[in-house]
PDB file of N, CA and C in Angstrom:
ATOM      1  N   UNK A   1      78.307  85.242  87.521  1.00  0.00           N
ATOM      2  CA  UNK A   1      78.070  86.681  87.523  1.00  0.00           C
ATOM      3  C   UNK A   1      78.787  87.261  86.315  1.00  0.00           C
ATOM      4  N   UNK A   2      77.990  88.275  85.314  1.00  0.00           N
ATOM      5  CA  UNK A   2      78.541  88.539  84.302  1.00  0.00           C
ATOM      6  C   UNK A   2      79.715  90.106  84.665  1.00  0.00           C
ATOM      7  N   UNK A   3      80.760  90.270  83.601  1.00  0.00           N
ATOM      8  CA  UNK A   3      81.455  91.052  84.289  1.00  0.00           C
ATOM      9  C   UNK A   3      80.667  92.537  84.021  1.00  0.00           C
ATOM     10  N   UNK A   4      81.107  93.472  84.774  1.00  0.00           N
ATOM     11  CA  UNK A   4      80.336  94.371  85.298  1.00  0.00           C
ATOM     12  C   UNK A   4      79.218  94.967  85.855  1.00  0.00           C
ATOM     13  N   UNK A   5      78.883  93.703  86.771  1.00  0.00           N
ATOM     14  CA  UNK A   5      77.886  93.851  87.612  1.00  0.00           C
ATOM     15  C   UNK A   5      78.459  93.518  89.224  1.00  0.00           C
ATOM     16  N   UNK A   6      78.086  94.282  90.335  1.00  0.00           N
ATOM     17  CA  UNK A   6      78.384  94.357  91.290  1.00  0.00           C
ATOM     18  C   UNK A   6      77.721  93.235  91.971  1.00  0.00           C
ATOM     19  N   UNK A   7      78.079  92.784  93.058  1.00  0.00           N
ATOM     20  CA  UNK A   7      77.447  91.695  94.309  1.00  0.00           C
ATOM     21  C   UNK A   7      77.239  92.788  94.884  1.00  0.00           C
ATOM     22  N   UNK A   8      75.994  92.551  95.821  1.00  0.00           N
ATOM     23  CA  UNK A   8      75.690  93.088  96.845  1.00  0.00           C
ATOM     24  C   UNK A   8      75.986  92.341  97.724  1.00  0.00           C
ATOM     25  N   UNK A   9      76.752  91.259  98.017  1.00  0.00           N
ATOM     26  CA  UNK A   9      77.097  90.321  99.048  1.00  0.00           C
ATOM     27  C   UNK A   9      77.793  91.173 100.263  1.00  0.00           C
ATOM     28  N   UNK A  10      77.555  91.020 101.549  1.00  0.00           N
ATOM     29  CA  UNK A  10      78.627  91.821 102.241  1.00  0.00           C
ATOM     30  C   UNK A  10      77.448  93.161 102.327  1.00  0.00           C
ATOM     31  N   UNK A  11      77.190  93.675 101.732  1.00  0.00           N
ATOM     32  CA  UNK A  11      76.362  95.021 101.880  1.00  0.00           C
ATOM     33  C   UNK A  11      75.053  95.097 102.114  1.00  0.00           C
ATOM     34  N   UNK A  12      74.634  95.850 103.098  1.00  0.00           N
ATOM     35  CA  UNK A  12      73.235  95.900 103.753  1.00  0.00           C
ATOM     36  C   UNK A  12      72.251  96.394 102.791  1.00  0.00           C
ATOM     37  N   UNK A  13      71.010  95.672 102.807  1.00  0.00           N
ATOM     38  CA  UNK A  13      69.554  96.192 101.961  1.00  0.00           C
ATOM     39  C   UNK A  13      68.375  95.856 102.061  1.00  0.00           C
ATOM     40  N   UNK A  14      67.662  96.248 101.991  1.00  0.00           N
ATOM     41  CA  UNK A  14      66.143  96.505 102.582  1.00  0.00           C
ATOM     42  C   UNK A  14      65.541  95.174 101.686  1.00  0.00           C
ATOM     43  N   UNK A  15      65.028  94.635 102.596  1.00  0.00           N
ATOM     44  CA  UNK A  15      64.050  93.264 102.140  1.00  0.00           C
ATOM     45  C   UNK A  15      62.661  93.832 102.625  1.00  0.00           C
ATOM     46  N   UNK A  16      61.809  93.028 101.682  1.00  0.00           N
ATOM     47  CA  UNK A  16      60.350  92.704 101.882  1.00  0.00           C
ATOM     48  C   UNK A  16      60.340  91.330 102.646  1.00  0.00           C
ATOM     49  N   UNK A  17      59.036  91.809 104.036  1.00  0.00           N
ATOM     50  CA  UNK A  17      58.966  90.930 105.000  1.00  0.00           C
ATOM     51  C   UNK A  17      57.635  90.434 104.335  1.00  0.00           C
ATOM     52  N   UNK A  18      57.144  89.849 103.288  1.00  0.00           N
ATOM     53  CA  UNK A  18      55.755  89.386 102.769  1.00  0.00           C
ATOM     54  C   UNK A  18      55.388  88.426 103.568  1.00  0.00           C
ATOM     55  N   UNK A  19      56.449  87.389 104.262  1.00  0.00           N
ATOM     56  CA  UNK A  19      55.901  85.920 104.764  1.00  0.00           C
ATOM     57  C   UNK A  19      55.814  86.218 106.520  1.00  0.00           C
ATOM     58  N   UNK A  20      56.481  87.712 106.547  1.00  0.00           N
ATOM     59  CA  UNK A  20      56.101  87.929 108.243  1.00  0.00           C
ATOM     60  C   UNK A  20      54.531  88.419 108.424  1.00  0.00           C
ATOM     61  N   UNK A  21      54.449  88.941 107.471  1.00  0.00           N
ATOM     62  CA  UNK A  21      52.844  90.340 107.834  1.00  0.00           C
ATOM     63  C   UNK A  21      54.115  91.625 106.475  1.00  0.00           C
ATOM     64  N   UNK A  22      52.962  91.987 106.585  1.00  0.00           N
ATOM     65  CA  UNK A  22      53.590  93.909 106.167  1.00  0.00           C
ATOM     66  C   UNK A  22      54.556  93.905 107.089  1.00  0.00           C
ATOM     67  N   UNK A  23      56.051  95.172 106.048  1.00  0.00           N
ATOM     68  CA  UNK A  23      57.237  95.469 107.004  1.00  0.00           C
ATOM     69  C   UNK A  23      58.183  95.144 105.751  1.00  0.00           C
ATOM     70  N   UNK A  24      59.209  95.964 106.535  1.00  0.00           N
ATOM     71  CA  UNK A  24      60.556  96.111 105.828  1.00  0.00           C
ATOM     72  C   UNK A  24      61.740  95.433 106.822  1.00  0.00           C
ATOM     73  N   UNK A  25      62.772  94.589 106.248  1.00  0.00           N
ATOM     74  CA  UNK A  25      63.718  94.740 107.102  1.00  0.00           C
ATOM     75  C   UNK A  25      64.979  94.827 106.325  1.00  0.00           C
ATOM     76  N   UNK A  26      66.086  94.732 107.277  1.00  0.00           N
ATOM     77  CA  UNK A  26      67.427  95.683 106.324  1.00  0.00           C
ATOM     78  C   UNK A  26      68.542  93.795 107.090  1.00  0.00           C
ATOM     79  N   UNK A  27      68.973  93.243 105.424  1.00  0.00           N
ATOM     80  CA  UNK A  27      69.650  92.443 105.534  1.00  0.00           C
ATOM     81  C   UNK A  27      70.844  92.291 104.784  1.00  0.00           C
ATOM     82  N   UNK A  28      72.033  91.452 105.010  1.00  0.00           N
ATOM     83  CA  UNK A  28      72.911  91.196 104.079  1.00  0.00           C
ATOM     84  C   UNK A  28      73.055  89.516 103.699  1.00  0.00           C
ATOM     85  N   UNK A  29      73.674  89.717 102.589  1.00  0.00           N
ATOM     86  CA  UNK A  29      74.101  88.202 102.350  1.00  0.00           C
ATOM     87  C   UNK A  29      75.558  88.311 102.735  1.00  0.00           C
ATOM     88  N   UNK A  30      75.943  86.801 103.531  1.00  0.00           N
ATOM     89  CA  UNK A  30      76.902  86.612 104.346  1.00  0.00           C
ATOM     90  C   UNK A  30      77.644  85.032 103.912  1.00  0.00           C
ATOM     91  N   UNK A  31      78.610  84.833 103.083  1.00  0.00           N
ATOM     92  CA  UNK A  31      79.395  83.618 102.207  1.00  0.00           C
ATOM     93  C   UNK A  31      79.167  82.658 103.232  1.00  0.00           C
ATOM     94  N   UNK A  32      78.884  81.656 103.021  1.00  0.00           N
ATOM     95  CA  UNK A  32      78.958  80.650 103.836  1.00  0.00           C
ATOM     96  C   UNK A  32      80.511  80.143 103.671  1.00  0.00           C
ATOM     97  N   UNK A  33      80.867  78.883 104.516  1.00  0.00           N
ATOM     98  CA  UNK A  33      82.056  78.008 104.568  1.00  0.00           C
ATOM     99  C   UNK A  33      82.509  77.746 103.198  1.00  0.00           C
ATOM    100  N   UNK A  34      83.853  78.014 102.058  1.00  0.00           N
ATOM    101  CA  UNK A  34      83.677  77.679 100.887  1.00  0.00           C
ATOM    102  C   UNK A  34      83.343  78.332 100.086  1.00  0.00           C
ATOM    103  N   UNK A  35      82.705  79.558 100.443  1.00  0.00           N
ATOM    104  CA  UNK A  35      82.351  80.167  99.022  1.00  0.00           C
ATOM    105  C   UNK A  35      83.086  81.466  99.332  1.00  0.00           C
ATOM    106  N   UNK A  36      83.448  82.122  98.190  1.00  0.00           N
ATOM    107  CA  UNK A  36      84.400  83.151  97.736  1.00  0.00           C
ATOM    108  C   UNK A  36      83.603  84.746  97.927  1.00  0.00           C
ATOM    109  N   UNK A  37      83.167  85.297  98.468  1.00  0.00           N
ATOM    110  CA  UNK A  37      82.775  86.438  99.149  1.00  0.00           C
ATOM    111  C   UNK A  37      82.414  86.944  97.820  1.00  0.00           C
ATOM    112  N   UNK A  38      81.357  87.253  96.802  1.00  0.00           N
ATOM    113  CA  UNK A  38      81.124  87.984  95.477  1.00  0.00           C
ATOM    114  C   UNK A  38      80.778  87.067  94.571  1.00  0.00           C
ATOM    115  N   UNK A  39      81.513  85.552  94.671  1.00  0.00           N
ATOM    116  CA  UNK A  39      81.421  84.986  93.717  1.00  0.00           C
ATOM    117  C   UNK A  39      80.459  84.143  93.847  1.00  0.00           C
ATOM    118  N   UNK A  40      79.999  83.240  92.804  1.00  0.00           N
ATOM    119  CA  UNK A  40      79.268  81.694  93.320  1.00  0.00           C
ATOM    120  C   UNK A  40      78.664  81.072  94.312  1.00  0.00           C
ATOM    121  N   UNK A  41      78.169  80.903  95.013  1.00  0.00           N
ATOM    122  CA  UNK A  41      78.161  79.676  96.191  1.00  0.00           C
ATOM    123  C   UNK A  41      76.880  79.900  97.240  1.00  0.00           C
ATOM    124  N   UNK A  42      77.305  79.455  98.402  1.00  0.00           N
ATOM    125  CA  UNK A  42      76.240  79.496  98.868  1.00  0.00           C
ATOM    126  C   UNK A  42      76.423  80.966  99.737  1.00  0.00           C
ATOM    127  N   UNK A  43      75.013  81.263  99.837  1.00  0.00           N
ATOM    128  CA  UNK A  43      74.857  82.808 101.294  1.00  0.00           C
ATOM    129  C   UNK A  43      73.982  82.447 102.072  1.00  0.00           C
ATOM    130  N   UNK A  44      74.001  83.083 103.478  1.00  0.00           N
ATOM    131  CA  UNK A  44      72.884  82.887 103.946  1.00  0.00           C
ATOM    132  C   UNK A  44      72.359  84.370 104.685  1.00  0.00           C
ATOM    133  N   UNK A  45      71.421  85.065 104.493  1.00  0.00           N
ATOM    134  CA  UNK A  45      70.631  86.330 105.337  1.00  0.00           C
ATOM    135  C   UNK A  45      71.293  86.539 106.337  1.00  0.00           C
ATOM    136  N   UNK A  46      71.588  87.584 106.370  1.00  0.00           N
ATOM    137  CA  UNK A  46      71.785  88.203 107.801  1.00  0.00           C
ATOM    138  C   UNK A  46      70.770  88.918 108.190  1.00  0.00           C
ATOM    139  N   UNK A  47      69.839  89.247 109.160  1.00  0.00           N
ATOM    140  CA  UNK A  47      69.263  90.464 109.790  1.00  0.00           C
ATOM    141  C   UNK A  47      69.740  91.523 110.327  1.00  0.00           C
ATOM    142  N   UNK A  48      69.868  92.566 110.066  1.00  0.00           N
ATOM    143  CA  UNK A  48      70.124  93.878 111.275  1.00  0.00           C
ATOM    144  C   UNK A  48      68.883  93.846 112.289  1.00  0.00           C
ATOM    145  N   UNK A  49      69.286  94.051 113.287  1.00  0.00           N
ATOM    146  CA  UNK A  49      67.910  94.496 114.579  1.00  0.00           C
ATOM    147  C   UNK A  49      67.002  95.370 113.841  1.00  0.00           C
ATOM    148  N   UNK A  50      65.642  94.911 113.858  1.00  0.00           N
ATOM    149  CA  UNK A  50      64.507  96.011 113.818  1.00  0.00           C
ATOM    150  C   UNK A  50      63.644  95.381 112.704  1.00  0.00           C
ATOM    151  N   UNK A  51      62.419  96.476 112.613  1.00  0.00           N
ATOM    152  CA  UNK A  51      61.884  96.596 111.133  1.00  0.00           C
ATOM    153  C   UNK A  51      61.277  97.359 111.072  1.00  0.00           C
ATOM    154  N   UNK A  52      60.750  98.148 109.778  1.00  0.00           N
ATOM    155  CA  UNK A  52      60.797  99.096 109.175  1.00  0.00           C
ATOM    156  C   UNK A  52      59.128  99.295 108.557  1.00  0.00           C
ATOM    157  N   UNK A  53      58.651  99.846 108.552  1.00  0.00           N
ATOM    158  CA  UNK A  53      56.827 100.264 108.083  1.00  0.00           C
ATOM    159  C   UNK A  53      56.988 100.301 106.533  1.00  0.00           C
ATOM    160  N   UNK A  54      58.118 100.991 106.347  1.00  0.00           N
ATOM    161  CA  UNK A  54      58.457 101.735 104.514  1.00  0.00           C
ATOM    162  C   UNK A  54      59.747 101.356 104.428  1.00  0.00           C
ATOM    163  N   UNK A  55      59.473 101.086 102.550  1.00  0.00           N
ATOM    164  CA  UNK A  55      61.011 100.344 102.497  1.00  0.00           C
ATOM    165  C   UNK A  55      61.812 102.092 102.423  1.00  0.00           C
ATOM    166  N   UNK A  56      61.685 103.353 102.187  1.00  0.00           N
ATOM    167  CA  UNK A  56      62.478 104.405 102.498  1.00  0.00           C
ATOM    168  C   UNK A  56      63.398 104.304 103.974  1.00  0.00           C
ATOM    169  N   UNK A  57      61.946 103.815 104.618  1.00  0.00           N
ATOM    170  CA  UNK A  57      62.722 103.771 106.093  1.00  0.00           C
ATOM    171  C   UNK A  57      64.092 102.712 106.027  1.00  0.00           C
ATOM    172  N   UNK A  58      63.618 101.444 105.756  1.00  0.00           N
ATOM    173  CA  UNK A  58      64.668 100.304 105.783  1.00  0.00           C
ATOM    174  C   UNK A  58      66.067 101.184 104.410  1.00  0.00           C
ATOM    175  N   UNK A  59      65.408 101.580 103.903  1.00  0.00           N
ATOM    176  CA  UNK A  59      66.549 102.050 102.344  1.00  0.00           C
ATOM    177  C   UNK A  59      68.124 102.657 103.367  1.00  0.00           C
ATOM    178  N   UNK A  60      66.964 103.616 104.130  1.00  0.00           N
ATOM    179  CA  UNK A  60      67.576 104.522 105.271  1.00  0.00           C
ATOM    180  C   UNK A  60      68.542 104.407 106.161  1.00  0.00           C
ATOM    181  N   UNK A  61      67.580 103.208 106.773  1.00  0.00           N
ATOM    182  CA  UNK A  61      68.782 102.264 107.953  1.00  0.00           C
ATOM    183  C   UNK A  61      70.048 101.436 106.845  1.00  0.00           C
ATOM    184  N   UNK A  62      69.807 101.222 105.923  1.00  0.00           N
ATOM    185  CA  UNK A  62      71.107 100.481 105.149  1.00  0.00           C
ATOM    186  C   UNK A  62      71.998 101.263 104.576  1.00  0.00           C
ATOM    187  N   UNK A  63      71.683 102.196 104.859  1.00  0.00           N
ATOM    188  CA  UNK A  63      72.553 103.343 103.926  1.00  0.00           C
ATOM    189  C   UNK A  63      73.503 103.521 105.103  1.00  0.00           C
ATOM    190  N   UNK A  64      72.625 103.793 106.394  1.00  0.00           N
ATOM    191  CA  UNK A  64      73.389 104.108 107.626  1.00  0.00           C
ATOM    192  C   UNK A  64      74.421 103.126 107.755  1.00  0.00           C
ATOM    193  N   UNK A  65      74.096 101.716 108.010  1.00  0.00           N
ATOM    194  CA  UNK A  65      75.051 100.520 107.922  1.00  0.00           C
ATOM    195  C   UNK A  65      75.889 100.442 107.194  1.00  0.00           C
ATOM    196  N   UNK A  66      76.200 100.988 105.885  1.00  0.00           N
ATOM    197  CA  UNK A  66      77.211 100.806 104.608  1.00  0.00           C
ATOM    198  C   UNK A  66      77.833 101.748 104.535  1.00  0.00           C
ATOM    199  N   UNK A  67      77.466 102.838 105.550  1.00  0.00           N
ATOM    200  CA  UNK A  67      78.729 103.917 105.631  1.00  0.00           C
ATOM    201  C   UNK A  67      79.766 103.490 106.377  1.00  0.00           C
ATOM    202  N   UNK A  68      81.178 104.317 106.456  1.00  0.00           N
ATOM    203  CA  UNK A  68      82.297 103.773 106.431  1.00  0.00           C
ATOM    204  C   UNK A  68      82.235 103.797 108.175  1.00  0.00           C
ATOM    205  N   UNK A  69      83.318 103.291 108.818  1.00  0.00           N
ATOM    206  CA  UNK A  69      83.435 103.459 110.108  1.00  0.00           C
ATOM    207  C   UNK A  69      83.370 104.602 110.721  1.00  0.00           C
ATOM    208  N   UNK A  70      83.007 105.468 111.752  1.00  0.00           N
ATOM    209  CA  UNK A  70      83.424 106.914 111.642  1.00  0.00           C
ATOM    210  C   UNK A  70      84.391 106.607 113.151  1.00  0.00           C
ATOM    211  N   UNK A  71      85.222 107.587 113.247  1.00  0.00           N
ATOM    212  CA  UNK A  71      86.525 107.246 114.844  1.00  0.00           C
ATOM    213  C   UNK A  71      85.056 107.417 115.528  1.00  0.00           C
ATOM    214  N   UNK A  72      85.668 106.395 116.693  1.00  0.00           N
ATOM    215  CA  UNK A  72      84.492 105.722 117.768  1.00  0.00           C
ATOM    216  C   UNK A  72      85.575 106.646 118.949  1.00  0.00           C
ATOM    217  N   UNK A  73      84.550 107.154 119.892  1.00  0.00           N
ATOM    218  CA  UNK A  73      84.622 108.049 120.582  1.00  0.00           C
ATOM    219  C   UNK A  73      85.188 106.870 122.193  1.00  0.00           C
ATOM    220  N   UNK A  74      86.330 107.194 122.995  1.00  0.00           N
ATOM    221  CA  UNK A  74      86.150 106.696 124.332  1.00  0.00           C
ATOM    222  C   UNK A  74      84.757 107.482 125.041  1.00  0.00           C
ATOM    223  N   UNK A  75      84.263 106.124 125.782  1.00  0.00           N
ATOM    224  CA  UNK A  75      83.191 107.137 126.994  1.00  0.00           C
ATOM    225  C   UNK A  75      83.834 108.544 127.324  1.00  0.00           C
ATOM    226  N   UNK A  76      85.086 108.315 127.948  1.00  0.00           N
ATOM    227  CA  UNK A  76      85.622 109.833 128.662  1.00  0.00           C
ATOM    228  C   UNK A  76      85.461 110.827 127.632  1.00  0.00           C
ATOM    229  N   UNK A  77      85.992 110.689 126.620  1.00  0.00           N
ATOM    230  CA  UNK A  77      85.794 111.840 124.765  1.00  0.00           C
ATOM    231  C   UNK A  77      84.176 112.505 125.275  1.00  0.00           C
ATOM    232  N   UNK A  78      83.408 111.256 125.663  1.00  0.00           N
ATOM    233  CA  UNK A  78      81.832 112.144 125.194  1.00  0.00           C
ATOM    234  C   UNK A  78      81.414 113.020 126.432  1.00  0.00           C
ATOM    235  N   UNK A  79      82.128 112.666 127.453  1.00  0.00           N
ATOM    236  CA  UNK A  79      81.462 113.559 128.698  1.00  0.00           C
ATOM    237  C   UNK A  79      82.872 114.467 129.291  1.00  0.00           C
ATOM    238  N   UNK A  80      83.103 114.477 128.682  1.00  0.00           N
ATOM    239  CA  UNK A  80      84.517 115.810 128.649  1.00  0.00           C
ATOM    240  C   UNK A  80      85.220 115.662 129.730  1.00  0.00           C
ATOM    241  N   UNK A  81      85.472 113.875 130.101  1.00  0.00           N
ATOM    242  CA  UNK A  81      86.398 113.967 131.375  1.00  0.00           C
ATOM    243  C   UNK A  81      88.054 114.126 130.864  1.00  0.00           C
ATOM    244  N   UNK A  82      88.039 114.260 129.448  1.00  0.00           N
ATOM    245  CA  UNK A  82      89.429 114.241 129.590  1.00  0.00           C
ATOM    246  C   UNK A  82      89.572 115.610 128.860  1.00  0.00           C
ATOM    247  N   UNK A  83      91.009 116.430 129.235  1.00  0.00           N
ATOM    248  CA  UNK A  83      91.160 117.411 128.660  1.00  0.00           C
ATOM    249  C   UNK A  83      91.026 117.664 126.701  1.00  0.00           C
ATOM    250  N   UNK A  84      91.157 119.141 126.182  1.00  0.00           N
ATOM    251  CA  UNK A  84      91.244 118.997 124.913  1.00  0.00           C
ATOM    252  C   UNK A  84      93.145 119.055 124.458  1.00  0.00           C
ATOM    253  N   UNK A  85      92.797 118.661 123.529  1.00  0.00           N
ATOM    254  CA  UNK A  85      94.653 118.286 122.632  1.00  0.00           C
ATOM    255  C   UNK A  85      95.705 119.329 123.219  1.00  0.00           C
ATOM    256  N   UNK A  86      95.092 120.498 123.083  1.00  0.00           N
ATOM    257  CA  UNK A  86      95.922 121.729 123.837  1.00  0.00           C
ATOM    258  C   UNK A  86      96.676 121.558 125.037  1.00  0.00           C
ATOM    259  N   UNK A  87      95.504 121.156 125.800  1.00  0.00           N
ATOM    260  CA  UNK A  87      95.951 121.131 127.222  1.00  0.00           C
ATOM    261  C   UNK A  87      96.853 120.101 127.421  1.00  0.00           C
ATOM    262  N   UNK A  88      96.832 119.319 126.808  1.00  0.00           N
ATOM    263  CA  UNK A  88      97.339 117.740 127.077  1.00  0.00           C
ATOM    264  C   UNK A  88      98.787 117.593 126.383  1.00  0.00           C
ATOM    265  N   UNK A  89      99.137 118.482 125.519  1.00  0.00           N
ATOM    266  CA  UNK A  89     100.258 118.598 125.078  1.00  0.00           C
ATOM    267  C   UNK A  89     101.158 119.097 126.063  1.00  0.00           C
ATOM    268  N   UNK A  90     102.514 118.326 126.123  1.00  0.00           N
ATOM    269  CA  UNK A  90     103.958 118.732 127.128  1.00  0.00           C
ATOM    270  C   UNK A  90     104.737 118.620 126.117  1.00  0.00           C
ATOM    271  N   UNK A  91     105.599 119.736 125.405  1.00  0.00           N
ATOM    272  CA  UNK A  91     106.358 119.021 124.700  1.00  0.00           C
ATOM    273  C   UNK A  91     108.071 118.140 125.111  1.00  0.00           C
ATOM    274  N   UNK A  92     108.532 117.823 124.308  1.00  0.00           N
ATOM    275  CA  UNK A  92     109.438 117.250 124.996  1.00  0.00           C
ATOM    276  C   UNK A  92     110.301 118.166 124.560  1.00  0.00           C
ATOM    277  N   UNK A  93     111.860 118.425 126.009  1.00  0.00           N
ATOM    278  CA  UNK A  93     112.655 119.370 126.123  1.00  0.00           C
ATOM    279  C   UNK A  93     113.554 119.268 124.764  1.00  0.00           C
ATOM    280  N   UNK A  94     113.792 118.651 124.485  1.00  0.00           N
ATOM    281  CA  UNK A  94     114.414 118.856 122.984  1.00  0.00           C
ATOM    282  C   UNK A  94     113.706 119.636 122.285  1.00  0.00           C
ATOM    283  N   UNK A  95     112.155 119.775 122.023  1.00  0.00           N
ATOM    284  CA  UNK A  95     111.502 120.444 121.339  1.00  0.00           C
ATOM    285  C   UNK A  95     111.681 122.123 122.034  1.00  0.00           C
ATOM    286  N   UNK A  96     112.513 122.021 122.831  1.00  0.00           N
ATOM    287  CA  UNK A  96     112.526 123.631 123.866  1.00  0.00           C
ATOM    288  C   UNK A  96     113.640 124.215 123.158  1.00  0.00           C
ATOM    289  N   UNK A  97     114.648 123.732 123.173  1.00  0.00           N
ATOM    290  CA  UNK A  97     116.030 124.062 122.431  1.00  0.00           C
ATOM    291  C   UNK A  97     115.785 124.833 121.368  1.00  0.00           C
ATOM    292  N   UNK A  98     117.070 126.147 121.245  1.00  0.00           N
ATOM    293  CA  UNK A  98     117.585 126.527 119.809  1.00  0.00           C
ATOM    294  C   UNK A  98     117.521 125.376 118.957  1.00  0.00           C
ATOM    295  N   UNK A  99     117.628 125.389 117.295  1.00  0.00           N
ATOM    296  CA  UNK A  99     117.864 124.857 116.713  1.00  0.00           C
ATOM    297  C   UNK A  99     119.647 124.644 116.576  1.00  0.00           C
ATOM    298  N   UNK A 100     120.280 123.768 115.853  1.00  0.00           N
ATOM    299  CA  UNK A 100     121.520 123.817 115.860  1.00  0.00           C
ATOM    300  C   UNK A 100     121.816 124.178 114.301  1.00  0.00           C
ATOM    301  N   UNK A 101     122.828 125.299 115.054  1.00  0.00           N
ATOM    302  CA  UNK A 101     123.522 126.361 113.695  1.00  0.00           C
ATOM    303  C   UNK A 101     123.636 124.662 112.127  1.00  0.00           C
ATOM    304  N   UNK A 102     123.292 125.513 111.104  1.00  0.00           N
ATOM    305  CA  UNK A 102     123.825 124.483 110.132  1.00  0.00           C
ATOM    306  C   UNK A 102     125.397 124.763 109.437  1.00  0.00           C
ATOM    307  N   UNK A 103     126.005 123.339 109.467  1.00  0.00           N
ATOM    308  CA  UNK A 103     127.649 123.732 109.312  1.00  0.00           C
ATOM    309  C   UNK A 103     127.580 123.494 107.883  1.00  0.00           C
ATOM    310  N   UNK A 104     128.250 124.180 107.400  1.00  0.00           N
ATOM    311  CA  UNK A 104     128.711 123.711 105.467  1.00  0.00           C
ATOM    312  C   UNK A 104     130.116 123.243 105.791  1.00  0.00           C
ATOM    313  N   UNK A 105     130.153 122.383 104.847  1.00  0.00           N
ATOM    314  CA  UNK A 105     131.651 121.564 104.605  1.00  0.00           C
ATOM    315  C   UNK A 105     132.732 122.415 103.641  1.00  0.00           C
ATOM    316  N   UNK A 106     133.451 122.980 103.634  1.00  0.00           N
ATOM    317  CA  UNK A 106     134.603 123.751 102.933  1.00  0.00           C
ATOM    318  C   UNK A 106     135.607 122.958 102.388  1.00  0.00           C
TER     319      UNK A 106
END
């Protein structure tokens, strides 16, 4: 690989299904045993579930896949069994206290 060109290794992208029928599907290349993730060697396809009519569509679904993690919600988060941050806050009694006077050294 010459320098300044990216691998797409690791990152999801829309293939032509020519040897299935018409169709799009959204795959990655995945290092086999031995080979250095970017560099040289061998890969082998991954599939994501599905396929796609238009490669926009598949472009679509890979774009979705290569975005970053987003915070994954507990079940309870999505059906509002648990309170919001407000409510759920107690602080602790130290946090109740005056502050303590500041002494200077003479």
């Amino acid at each position: 690989m010459s320098p300044g060109t990216t691998s797409q290794a690791g990152c999801w992208y829309a293939a032509c299904l020519y040897a299935a029928g018409p169709g799009w599907a959204v795959v990655r290349d995945v290092a086999q045993p031995g080979t250095i993730p970017g560099g040289p060697g061998l890969y082998q396809q991954e599939a994501a579930p599905g396929a796609y009519a238009t490669h926009e569509l598949a472009q679509a679904a890979a774009e979705q896949l290569n975005r970053p993690a987003l915070l994954r919600l507990r079940p309870a988060d999505r059906y509002g069994e648990l309170p919001p941050p407000a409510d759920d806050y107690h602080p602790h009694p130290w946090d109740l206290q005056e502050p303590l006077p500041v002494y200077s050294h003479a």
